[in-house]
PDB file of N, CA and C in Angstrom:
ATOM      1  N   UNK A   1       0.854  -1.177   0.000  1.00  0.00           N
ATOM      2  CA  UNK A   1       0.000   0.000   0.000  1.00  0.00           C
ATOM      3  C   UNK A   1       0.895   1.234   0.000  1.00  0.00           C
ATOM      4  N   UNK A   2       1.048   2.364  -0.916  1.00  0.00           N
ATOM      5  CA  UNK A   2       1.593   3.244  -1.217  1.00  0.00           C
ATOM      6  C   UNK A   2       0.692   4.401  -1.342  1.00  0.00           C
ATOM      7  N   UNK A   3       0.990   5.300  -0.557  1.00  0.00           N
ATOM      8  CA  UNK A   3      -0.377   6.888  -0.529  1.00  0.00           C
ATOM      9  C   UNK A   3       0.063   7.876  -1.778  1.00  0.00           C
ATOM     10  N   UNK A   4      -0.744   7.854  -2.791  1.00  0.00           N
ATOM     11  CA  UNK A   4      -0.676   8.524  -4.007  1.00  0.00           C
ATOM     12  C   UNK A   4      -1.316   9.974  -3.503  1.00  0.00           C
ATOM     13  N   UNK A   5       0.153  10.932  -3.518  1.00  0.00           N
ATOM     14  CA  UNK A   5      -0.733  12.670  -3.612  1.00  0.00           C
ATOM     15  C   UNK A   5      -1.521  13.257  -4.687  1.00  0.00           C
ATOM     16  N   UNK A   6      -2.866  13.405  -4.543  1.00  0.00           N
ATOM     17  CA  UNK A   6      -3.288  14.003  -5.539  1.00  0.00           C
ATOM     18  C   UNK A   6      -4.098  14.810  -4.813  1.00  0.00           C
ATOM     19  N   UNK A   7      -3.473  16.257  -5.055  1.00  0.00           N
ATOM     20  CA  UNK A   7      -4.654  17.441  -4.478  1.00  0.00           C
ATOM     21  C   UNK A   7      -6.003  17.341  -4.664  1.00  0.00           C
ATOM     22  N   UNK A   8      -5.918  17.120  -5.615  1.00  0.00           N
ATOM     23  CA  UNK A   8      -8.152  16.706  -6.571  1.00  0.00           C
ATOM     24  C   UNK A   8      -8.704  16.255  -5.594  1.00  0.00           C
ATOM     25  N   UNK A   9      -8.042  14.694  -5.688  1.00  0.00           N
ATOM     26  CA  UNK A   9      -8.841  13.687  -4.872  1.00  0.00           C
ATOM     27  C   UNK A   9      -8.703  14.099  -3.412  1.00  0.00           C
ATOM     28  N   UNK A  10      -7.773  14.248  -2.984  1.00  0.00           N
ATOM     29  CA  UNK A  10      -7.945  14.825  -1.337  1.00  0.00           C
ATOM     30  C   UNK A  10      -9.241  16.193  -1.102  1.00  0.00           C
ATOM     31  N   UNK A  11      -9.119  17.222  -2.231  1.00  0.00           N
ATOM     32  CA  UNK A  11     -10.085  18.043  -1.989  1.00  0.00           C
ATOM     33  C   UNK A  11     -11.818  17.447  -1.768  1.00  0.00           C
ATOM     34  N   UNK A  12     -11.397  16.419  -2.563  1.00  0.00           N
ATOM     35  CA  UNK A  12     -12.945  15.872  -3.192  1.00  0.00           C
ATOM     36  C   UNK A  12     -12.972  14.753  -1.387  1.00  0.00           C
ATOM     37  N   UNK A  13     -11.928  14.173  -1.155  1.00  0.00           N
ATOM     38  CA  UNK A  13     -12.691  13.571  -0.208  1.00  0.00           C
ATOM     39  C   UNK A  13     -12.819  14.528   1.078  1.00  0.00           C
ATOM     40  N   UNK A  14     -11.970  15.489   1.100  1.00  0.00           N
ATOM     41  CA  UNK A  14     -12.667  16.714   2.198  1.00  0.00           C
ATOM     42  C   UNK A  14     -14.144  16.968   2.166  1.00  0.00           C
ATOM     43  N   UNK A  15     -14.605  17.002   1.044  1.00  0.00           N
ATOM     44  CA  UNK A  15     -15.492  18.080   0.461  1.00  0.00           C
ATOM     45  C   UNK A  15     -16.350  17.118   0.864  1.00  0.00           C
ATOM     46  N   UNK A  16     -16.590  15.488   0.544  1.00  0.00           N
ATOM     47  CA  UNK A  16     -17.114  14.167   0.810  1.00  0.00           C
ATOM     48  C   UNK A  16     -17.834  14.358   1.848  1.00  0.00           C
ATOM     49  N   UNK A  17     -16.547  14.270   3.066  1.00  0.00           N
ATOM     50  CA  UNK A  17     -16.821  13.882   4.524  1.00  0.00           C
ATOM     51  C   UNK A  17     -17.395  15.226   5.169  1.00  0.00           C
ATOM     52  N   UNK A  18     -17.100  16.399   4.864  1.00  0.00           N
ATOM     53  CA  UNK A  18     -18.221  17.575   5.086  1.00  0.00           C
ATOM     54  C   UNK A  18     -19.831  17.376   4.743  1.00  0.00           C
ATOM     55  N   UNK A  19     -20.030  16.754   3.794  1.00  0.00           N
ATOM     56  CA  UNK A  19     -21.424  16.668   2.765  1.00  0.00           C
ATOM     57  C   UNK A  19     -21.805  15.647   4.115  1.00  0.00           C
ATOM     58  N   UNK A  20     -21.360  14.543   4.121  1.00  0.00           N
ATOM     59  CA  UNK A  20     -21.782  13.463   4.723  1.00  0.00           C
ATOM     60  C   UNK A  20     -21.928  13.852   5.879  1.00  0.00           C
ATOM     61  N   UNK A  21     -20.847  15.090   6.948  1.00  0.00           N
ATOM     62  CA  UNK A  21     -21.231  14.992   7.735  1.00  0.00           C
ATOM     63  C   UNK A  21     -22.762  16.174   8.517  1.00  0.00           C
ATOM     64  N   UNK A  22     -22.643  17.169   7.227  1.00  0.00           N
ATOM     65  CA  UNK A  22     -23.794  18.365   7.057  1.00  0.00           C
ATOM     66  C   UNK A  22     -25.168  16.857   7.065  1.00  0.00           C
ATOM     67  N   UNK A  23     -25.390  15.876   6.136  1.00  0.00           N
ATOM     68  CA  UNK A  23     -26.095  15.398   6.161  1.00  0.00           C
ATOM     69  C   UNK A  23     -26.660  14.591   7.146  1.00  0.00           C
ATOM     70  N   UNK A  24     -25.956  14.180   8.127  1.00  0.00           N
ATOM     71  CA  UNK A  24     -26.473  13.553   9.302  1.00  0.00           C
ATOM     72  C   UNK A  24     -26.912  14.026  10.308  1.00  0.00           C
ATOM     73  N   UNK A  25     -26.503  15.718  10.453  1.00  0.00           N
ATOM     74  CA  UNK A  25     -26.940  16.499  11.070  1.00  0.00           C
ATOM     75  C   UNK A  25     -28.512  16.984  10.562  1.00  0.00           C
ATOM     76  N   UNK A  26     -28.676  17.291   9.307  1.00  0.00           N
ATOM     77  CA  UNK A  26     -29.900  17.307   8.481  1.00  0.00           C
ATOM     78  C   UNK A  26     -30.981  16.623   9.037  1.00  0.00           C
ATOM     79  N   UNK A  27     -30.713  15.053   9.102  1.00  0.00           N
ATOM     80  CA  UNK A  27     -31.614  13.967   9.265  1.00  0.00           C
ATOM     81  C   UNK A  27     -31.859  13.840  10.825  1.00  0.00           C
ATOM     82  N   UNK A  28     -31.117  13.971  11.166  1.00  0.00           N
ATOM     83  CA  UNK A  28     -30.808  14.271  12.993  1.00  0.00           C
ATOM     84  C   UNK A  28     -32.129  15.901  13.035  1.00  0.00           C
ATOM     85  N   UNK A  29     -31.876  16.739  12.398  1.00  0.00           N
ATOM     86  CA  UNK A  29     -32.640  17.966  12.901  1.00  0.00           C
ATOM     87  C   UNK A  29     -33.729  18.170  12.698  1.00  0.00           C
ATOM     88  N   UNK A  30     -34.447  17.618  10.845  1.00  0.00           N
ATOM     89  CA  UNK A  30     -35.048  17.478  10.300  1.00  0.00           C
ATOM     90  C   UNK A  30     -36.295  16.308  10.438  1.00  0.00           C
ATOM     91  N   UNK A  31     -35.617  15.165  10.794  1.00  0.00           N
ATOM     92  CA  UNK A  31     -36.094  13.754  10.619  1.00  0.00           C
ATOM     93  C   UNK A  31     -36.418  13.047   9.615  1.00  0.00           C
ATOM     94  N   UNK A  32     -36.262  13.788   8.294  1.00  0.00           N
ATOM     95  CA  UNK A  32     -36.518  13.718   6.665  1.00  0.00           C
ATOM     96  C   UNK A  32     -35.283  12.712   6.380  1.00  0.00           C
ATOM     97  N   UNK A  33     -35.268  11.513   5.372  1.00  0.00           N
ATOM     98  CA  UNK A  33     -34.491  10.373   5.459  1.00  0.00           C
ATOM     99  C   UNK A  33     -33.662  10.802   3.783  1.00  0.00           C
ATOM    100  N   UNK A  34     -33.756  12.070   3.336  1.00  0.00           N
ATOM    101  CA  UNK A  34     -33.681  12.783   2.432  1.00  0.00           C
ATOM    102  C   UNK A  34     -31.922  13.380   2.320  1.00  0.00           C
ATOM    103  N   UNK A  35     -31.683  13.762   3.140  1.00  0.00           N
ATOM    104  CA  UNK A  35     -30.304  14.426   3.014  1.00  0.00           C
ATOM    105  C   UNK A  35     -29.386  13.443   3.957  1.00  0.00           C
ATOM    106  N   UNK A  36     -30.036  11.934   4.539  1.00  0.00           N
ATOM    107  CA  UNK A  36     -29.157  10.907   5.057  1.00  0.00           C
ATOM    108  C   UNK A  36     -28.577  10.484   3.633  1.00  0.00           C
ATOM    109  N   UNK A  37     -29.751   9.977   2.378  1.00  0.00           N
ATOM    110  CA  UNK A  37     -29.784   9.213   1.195  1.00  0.00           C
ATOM    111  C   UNK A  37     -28.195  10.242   0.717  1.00  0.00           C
ATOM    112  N   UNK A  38     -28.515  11.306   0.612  1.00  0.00           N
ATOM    113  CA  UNK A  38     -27.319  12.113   0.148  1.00  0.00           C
ATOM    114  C   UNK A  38     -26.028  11.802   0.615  1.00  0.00           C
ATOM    115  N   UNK A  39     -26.229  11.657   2.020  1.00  0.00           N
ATOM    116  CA  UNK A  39     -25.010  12.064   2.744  1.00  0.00           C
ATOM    117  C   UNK A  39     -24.191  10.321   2.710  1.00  0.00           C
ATOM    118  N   UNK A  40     -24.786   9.024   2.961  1.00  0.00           N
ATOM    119  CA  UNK A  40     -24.590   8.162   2.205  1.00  0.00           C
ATOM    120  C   UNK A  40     -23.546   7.965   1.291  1.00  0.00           C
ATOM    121  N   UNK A  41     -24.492   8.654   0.234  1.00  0.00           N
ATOM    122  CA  UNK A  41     -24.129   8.433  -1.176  1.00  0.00           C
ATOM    123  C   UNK A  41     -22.393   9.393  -1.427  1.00  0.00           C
ATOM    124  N   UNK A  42     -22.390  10.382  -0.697  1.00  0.00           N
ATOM    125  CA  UNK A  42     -21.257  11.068  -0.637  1.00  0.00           C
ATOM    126  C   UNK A  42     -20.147  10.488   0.094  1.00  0.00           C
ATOM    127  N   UNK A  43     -20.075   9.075   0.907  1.00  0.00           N
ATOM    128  CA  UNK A  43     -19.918   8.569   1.955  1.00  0.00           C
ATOM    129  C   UNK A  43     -19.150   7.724   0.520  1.00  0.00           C
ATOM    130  N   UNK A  44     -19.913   7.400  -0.273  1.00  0.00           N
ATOM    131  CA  UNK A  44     -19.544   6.073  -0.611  1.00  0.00           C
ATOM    132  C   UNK A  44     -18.411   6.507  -2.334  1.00  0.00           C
ATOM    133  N   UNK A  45     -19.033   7.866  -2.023  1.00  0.00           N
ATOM    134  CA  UNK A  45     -17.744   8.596  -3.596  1.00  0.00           C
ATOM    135  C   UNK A  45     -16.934   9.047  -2.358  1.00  0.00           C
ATOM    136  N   UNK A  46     -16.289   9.420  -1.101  1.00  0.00           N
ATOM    137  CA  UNK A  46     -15.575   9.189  -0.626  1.00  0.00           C
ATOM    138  C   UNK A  46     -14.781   8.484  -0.478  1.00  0.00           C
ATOM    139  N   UNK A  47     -15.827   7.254   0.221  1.00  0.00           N
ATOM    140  CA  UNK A  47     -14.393   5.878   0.029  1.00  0.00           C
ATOM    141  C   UNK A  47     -13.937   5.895  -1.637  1.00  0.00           C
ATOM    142  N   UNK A  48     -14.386   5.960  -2.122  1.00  0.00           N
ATOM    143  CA  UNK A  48     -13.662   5.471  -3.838  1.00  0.00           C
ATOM    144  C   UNK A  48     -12.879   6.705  -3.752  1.00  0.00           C
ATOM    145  N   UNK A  49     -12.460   7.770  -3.062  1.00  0.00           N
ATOM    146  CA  UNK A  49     -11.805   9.047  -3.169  1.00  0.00           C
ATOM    147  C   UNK A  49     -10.124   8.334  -2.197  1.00  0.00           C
ATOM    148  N   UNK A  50     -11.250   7.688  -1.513  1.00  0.00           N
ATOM    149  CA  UNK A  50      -9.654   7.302  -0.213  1.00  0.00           C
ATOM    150  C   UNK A  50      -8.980   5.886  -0.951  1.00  0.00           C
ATOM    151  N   UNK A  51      -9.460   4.852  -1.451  1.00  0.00           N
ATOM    152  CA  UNK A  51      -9.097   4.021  -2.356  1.00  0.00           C
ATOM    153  C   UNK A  51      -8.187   4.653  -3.055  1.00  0.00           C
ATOM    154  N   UNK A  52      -8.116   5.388  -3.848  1.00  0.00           N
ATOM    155  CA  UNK A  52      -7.263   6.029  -4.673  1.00  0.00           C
ATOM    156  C   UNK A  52      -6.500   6.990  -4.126  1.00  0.00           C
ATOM    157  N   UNK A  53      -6.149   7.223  -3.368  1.00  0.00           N
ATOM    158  CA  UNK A  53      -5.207   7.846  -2.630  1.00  0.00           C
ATOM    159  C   UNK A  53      -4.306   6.525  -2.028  1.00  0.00           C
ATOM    160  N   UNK A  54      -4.920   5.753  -1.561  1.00  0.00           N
ATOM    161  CA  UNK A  54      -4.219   4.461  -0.636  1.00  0.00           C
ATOM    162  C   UNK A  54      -3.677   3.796  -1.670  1.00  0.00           C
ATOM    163  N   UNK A  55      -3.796   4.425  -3.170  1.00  0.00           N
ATOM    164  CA  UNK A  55      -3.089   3.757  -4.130  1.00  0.00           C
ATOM    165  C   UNK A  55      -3.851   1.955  -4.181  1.00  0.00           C
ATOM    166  N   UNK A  56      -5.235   2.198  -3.798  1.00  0.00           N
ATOM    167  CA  UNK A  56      -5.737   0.925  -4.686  1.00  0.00           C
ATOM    168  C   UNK A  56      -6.336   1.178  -5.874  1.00  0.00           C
ATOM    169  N   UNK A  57      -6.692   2.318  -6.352  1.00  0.00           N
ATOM    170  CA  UNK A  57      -7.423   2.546  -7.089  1.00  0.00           C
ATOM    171  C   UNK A  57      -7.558   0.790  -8.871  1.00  0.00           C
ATOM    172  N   UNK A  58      -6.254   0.776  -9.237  1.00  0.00           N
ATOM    173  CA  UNK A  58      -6.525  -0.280  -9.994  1.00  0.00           C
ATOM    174  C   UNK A  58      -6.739  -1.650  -9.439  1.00  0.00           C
ATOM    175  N   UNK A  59      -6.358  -1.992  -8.265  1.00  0.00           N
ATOM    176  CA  UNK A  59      -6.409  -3.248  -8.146  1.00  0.00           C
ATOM    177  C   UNK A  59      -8.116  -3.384  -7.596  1.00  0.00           C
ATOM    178  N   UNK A  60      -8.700  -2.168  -7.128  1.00  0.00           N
ATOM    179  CA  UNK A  60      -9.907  -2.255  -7.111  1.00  0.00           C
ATOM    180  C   UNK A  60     -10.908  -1.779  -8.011  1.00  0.00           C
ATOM    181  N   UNK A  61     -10.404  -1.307  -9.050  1.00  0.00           N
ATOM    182  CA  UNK A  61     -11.312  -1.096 -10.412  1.00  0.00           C
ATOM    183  C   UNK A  61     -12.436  -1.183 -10.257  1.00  0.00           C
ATOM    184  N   UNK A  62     -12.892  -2.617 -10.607  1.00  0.00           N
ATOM    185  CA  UNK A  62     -14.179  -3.132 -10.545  1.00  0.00           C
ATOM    186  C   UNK A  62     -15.047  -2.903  -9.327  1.00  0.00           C
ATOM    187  N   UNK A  63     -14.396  -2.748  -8.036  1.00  0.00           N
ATOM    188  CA  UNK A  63     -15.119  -2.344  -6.993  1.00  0.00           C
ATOM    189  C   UNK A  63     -16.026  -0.825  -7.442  1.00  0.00           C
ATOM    190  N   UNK A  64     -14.875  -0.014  -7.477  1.00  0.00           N
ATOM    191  CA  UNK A  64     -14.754   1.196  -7.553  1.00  0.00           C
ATOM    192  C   UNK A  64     -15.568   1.544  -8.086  1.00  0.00           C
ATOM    193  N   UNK A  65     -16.186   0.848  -9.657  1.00  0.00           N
ATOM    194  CA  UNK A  65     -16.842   1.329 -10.254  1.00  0.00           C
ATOM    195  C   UNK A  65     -18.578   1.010  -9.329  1.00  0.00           C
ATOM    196  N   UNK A  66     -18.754  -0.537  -9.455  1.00  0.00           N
ATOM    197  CA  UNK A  66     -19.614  -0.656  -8.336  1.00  0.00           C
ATOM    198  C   UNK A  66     -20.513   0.463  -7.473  1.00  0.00           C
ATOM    199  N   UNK A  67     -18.825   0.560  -6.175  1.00  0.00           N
ATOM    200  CA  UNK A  67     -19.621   1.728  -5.272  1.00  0.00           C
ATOM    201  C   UNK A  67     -19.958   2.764  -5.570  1.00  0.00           C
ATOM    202  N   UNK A  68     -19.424   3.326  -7.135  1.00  0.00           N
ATOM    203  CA  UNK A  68     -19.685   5.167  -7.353  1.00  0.00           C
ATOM    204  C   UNK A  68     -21.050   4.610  -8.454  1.00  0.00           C
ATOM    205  N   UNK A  69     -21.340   3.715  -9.179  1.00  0.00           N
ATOM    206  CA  UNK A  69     -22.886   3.402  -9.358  1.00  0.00           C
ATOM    207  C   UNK A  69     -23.700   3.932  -8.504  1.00  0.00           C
ATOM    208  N   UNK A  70     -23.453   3.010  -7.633  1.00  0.00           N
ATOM    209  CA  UNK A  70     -24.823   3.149  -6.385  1.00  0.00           C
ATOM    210  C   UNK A  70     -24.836   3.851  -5.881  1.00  0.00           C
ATOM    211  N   UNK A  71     -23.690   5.433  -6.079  1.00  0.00           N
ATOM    212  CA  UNK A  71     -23.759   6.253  -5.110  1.00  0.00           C
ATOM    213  C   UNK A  71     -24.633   7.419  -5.912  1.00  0.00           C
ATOM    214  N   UNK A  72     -24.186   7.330  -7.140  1.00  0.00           N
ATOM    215  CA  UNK A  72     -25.053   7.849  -8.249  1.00  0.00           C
ATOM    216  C   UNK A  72     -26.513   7.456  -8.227  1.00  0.00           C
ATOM    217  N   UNK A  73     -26.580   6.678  -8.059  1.00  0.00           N
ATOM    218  CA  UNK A  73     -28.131   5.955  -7.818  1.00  0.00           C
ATOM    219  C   UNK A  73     -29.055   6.248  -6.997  1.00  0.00           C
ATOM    220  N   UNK A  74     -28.005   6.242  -5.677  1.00  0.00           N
ATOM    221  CA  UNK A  74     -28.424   6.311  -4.161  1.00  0.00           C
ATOM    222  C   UNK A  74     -28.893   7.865  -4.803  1.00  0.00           C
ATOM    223  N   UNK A  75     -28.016   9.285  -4.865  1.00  0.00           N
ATOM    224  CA  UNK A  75     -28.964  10.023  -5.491  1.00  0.00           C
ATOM    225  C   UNK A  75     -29.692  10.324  -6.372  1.00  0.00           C
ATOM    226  N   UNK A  76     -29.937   9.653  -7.642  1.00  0.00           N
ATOM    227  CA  UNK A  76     -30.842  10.014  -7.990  1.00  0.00           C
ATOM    228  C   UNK A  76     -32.015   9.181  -7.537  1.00  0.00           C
ATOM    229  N   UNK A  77     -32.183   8.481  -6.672  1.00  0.00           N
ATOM    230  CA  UNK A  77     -33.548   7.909  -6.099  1.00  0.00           C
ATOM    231  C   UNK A  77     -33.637   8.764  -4.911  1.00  0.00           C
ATOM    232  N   UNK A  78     -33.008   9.274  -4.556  1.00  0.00           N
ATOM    233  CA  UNK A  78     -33.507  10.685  -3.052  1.00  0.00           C
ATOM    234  C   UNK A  78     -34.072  11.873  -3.864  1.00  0.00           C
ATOM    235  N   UNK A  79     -33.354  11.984  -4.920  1.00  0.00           N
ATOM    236  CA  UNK A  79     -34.154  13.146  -5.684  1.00  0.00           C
ATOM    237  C   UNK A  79     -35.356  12.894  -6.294  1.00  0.00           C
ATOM    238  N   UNK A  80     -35.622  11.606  -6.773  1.00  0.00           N
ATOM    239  CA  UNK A  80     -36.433  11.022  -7.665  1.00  0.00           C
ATOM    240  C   UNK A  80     -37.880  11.307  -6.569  1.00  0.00           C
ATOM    241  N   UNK A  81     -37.420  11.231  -5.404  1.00  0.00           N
ATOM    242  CA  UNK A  81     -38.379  10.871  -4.289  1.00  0.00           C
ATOM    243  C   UNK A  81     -38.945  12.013  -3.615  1.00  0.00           C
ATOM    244  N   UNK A  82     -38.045  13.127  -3.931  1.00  0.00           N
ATOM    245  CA  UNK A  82     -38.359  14.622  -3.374  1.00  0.00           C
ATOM    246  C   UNK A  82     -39.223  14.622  -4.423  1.00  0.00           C
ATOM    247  N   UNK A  83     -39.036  14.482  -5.672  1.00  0.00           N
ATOM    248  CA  UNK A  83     -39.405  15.377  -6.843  1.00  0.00           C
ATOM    249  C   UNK A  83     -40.889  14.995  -7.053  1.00  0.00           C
ATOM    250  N   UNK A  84     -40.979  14.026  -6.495  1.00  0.00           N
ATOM    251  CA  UNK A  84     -42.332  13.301  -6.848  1.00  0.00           C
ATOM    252  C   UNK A  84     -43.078  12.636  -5.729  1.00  0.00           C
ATOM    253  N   UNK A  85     -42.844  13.269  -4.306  1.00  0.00           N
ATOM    254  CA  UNK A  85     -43.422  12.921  -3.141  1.00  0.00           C
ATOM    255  C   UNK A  85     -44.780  13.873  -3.073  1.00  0.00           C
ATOM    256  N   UNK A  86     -45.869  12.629  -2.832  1.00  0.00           N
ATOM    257  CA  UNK A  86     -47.227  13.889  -2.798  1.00  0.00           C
ATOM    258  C   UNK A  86     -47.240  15.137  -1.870  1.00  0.00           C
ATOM    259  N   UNK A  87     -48.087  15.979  -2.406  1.00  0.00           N
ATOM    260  CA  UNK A  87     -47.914  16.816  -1.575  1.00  0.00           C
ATOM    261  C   UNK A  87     -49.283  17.057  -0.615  1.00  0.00           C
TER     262      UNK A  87
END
Protein backbone atom coordinates (compact mmCIF):
# COMPACT_ATOMS: atom_id res chain seq x y z
CA UNK A 1 0.00 0.00 0.00
CA UNK A 2 1.59 3.24 -1.22
CA UNK A 3 -0.38 6.89 -0.53
CA UNK A 4 -0.68 8.52 -4.01
CA UNK A 5 -0.73 12.67 -3.61
CA UNK A 6 -3.29 14.00 -5.54
CA UNK A 7 -4.65 17.44 -4.48
CA UNK A 8 -8.15 16.71 -6.57
CA UNK A 9 -8.84 13.69 -4.87
CA UNK A 10 -7.95 14.82 -1.34
CA UNK A 11 -10.08 18.04 -1.99
CA UNK A 12 -12.94 15.87 -3.19
CA UNK A 13 -12.69 13.57 -0.21
CA UNK A 14 -12.67 16.71 2.20
CA UNK A 15 -15.49 18.08 0.46
CA UNK A 16 -17.11 14.17 0.81
CA UNK A 17 -16.82 13.88 4.52
CA UNK A 18 -18.22 17.57 5.09
CA UNK A 19 -21.42 16.67 2.76
CA UNK A 20 -21.78 13.46 4.72
CA UNK A 21 -21.23 14.99 7.74
CA UNK A 22 -23.79 18.37 7.06
CA UNK A 23 -26.09 15.40 6.16
CA UNK A 24 -26.47 13.55 9.30
CA UNK A 25 -26.94 16.50 11.07
CA UNK A 26 -29.90 17.31 8.48
CA UNK A 27 -31.61 13.97 9.26
CA UNK A 28 -30.81 14.27 12.99
CA UNK A 29 -32.64 17.97 12.90
CA UNK A 30 -35.05 17.48 10.30
CA UNK A 31 -36.09 13.75 10.62
CA UNK A 32 -36.52 13.72 6.67
CA UNK A 33 -34.49 10.37 5.46
CA UNK A 34 -33.68 12.78 2.43
CA UNK A 35 -30.30 14.43 3.01
CA UNK A 36 -29.16 10.91 5.06
CA UNK A 37 -29.78 9.21 1.20
CA UNK A 38 -27.32 12.11 0.15
CA UNK A 39 -25.01 12.06 2.74
CA UNK A 40 -24.59 8.16 2.21
CA UNK A 41 -24.13 8.43 -1.18
CA UNK A 42 -21.26 11.07 -0.64
CA UNK A 43 -19.92 8.57 1.95
CA UNK A 44 -19.54 6.07 -0.61
CA UNK A 45 -17.74 8.60 -3.60
CA UNK A 46 -15.57 9.19 -0.63
CA UNK A 47 -14.39 5.88 0.03
CA UNK A 48 -13.66 5.47 -3.84
CA UNK A 49 -11.80 9.05 -3.17
CA UNK A 50 -9.65 7.30 -0.21
CA UNK A 51 -9.10 4.02 -2.36
CA UNK A 52 -7.26 6.03 -4.67
CA UNK A 53 -5.21 7.85 -2.63
CA UNK A 54 -4.22 4.46 -0.64
CA UNK A 55 -3.09 3.76 -4.13
CA UNK A 56 -5.74 0.92 -4.69
CA UNK A 57 -7.42 2.55 -7.09
CA UNK A 58 -6.52 -0.28 -9.99
CA UNK A 59 -6.41 -3.25 -8.15
CA UNK A 60 -9.91 -2.26 -7.11
CA UNK A 61 -11.31 -1.10 -10.41
CA UNK A 62 -14.18 -3.13 -10.54
CA UNK A 63 -15.12 -2.34 -6.99
CA UNK A 64 -14.75 1.20 -7.55
CA UNK A 65 -16.84 1.33 -10.25
CA UNK A 66 -19.61 -0.66 -8.34
CA UNK A 67 -19.62 1.73 -5.27
CA UNK A 68 -19.69 5.17 -7.35
CA UNK A 69 -22.89 3.40 -9.36
CA UNK A 70 -24.82 3.15 -6.38
CA UNK A 71 -23.76 6.25 -5.11
CA UNK A 72 -25.05 7.85 -8.25
CA UNK A 73 -28.13 5.95 -7.82
CA UNK A 74 -28.42 6.31 -4.16
CA UNK A 75 -28.96 10.02 -5.49
CA UNK A 76 -30.84 10.01 -7.99
CA UNK A 77 -33.55 7.91 -6.10
CA UNK A 78 -33.51 10.69 -3.05
CA UNK A 79 -34.15 13.15 -5.68
CA UNK A 80 -36.43 11.02 -7.67
CA UNK A 81 -38.38 10.87 -4.29
CA UNK A 82 -38.36 14.62 -3.37
CA UNK A 83 -39.41 15.38 -6.84
CA UNK A 84 -42.33 13.30 -6.85
CA UNK A 85 -43.42 12.92 -3.14
CA UNK A 86 -47.23 13.89 -2.80
CA UNK A 87 -47.91 16.82 -1.57
Amino acid sequence: MSFVWDPVTTVNLILCIIILAFAIVGYRRSGEIFPLYIGIAFGLFGLSHLATLLGWKDSMAGLLIVVRTLAYLLVAFALYRVAFRPK
